[in-house]
N, C-alpha and C. Protein backbone atom coordinates (compact mmCIF):
# COMPACT_ATOMS: atom_id res chain seq x y z
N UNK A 1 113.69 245.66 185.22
CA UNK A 1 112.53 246.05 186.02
C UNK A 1 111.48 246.65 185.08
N UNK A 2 110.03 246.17 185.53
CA UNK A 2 109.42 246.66 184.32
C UNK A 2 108.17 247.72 185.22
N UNK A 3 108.48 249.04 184.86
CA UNK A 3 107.67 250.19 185.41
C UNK A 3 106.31 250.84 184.60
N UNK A 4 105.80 249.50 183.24
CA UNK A 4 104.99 250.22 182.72
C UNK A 4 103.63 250.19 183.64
N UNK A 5 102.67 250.80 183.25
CA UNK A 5 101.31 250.99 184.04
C UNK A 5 100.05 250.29 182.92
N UNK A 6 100.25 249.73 183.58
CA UNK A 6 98.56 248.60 182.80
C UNK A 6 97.65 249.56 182.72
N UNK A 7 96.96 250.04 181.25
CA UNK A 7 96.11 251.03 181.27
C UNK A 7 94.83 249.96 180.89
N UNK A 8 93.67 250.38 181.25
CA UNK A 8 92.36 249.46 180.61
C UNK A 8 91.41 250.65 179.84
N UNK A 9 90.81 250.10 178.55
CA UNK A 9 90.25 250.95 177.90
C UNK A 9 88.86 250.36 177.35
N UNK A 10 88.02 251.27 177.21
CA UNK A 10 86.95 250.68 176.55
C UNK A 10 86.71 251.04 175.07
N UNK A 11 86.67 250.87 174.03
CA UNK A 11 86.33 251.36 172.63
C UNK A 11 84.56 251.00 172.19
N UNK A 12 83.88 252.11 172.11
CA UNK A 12 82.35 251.65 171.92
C UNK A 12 82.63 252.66 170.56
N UNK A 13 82.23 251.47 169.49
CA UNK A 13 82.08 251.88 168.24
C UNK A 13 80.37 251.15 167.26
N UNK A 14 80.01 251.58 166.72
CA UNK A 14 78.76 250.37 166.28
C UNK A 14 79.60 250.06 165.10
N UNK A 15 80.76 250.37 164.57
CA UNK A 15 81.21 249.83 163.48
C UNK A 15 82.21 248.79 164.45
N UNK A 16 82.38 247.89 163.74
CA UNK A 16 83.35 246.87 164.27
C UNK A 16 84.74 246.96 163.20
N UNK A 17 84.75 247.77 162.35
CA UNK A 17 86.05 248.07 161.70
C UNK A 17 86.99 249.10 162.01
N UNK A 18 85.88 250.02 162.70
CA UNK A 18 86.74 251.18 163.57
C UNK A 18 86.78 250.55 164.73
N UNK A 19 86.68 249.58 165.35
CA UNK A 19 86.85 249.15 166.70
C UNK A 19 88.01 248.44 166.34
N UNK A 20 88.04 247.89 165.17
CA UNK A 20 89.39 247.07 165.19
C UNK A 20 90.67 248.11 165.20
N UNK A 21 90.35 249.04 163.65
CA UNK A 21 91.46 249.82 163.76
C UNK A 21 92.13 250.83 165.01
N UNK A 22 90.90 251.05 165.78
CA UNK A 22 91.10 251.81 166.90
C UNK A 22 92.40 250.87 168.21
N UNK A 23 91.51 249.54 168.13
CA UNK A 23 92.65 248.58 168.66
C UNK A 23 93.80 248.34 168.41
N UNK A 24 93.87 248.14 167.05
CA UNK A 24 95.66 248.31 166.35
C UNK A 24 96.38 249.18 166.65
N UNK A 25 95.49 250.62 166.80
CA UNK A 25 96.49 252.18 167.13
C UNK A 25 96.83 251.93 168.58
N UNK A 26 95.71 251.83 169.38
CA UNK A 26 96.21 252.04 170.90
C UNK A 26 97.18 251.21 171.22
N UNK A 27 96.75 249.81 170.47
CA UNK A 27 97.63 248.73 171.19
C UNK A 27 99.14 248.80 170.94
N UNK A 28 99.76 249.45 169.42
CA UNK A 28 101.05 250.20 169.03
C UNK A 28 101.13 251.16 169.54
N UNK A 29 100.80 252.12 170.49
CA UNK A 29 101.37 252.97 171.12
C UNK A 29 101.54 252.21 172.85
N UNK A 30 100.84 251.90 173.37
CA UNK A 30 100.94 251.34 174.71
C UNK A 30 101.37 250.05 175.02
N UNK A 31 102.24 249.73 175.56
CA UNK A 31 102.95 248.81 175.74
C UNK A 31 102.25 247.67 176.50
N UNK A 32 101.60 248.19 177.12
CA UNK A 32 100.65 247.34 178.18
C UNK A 32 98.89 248.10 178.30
N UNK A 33 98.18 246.94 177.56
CA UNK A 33 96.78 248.17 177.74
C UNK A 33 96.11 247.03 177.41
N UNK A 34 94.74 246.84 178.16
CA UNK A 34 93.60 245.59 178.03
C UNK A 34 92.15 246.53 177.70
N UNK A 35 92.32 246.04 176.37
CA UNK A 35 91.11 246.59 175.76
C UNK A 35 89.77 246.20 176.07
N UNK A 36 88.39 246.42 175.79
CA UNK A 36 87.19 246.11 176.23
C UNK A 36 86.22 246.42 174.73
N UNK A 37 85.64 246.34 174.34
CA UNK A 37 84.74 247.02 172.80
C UNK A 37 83.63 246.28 173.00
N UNK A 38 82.80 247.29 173.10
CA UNK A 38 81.50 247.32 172.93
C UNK A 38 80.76 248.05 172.02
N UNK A 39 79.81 247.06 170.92
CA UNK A 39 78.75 247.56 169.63
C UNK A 39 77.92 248.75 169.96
N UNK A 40 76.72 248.42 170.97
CA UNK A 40 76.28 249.42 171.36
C UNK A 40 76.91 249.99 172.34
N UNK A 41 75.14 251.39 172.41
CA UNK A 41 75.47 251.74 173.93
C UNK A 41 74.93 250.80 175.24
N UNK A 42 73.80 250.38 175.04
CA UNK A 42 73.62 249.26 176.12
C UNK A 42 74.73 248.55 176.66
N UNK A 43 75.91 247.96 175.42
CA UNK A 43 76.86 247.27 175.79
C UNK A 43 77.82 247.90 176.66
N UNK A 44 77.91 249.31 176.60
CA UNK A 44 78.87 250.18 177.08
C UNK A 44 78.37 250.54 178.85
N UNK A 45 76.84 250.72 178.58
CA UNK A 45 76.52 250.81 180.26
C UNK A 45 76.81 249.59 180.76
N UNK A 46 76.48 248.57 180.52
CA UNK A 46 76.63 247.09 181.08
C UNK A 46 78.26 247.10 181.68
N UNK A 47 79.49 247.17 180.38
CA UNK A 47 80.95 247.20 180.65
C UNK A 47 80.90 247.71 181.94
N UNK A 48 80.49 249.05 182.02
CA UNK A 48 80.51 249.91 183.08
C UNK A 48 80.16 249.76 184.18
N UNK A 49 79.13 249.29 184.22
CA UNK A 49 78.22 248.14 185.64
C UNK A 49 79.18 247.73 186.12
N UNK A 50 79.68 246.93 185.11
CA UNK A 50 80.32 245.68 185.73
C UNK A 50 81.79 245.70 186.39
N UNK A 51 82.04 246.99 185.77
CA UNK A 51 83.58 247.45 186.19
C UNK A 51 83.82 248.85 185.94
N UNK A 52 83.38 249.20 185.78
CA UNK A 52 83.61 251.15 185.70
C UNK A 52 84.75 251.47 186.87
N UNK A 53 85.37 251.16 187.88
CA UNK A 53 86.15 251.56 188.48
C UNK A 53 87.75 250.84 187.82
N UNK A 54 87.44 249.69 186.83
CA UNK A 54 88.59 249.07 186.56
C UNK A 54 89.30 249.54 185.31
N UNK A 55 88.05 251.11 184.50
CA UNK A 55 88.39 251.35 182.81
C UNK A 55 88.99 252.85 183.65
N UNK A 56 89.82 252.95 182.59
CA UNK A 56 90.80 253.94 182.59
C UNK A 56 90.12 255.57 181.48
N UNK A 57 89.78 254.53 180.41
CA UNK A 57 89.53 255.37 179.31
C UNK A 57 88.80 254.97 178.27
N UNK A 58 87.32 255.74 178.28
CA UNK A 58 86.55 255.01 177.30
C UNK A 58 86.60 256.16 176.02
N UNK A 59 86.75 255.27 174.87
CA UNK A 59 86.59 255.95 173.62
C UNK A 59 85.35 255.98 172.56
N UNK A 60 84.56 257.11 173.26
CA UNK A 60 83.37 257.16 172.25
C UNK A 60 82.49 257.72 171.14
N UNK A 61 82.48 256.82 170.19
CA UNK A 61 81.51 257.03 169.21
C UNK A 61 80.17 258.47 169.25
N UNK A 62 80.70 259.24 168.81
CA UNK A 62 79.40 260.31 168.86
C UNK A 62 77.96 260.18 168.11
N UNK A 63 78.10 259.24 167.29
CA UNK A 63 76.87 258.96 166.43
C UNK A 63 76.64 257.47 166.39
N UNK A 64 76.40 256.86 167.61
CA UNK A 64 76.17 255.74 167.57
C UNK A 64 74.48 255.48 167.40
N UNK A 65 73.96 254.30 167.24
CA UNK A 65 72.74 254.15 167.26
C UNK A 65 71.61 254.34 168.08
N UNK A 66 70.77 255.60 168.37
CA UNK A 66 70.13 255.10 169.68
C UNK A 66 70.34 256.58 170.54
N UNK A 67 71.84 256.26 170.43
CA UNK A 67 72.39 257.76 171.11
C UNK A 67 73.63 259.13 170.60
N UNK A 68 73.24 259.78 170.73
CA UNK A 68 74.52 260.87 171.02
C UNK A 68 75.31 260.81 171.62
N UNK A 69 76.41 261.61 171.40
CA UNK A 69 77.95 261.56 172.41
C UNK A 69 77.41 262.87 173.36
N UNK A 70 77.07 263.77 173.13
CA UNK A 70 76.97 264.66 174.61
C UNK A 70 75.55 263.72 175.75
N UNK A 71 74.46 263.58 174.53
CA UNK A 71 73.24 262.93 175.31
C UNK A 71 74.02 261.16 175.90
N UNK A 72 74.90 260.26 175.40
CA UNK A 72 75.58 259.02 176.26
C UNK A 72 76.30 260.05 177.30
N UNK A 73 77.31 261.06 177.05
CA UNK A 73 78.10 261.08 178.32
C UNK A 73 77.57 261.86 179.22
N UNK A 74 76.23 262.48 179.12
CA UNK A 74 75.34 262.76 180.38
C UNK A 74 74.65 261.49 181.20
N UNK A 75 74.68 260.22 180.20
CA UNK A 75 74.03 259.53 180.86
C UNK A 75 74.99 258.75 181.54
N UNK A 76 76.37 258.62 180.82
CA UNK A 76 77.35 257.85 181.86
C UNK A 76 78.11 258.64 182.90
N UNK A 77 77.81 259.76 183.00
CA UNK A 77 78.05 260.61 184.10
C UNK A 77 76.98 260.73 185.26
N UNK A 78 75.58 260.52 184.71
CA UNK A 78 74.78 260.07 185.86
C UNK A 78 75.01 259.24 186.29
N UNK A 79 74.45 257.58 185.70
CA UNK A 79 74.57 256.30 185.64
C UNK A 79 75.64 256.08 187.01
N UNK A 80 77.17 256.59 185.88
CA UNK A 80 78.38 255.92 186.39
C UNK A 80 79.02 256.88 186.90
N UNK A 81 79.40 257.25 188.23
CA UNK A 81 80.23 259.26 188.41
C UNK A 81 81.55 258.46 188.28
N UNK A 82 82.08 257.05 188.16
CA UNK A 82 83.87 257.04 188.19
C UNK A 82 84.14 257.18 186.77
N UNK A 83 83.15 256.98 185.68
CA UNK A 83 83.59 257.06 184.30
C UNK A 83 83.92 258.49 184.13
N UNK A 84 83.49 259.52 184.23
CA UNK A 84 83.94 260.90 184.14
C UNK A 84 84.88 261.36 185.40
């Protein structure tokens, strides 16, 4: 019987080498987990649009291009209230 819990995650990195390595870690610890990665932040509101009730856990970049990590998660806490 298999009791694991499908986790879904988002990884918004503007590097695409920490998005990979970030993928390698989560994906060796969780047995079951469907990743999402997005470059920017545009890409990250969009994810969110489109499914913000289906991500579990987004992992974000504090110095991404464009934006901040306190100034993005005010805006994905407006934007989006299921992401927080």
């Amino acid at each position: 019987m298999n009791d694991f819990v499908q986790y879904r995650l988002l990884i918004a990195d503007d590097h695409p080498l920490f998005r990979g390595a970030l993928r390698e870690a989560v994906s060796g610890l969780l047995e079951k987990v469907d990743i999402a990665e997005a470059g920017t932040f545009d890409d990250v509101v969009e994810l969110l649009d489109r499914g913000s009730n289906d991500i579990d856990l987004v992992l974000l970049d504090l110095a991404m291009p464009g934006v901040r990590g306190f100034q993005a998660s005010c805006i994905c806490a407006r934007n989006i209230p299921a992401c927080l």
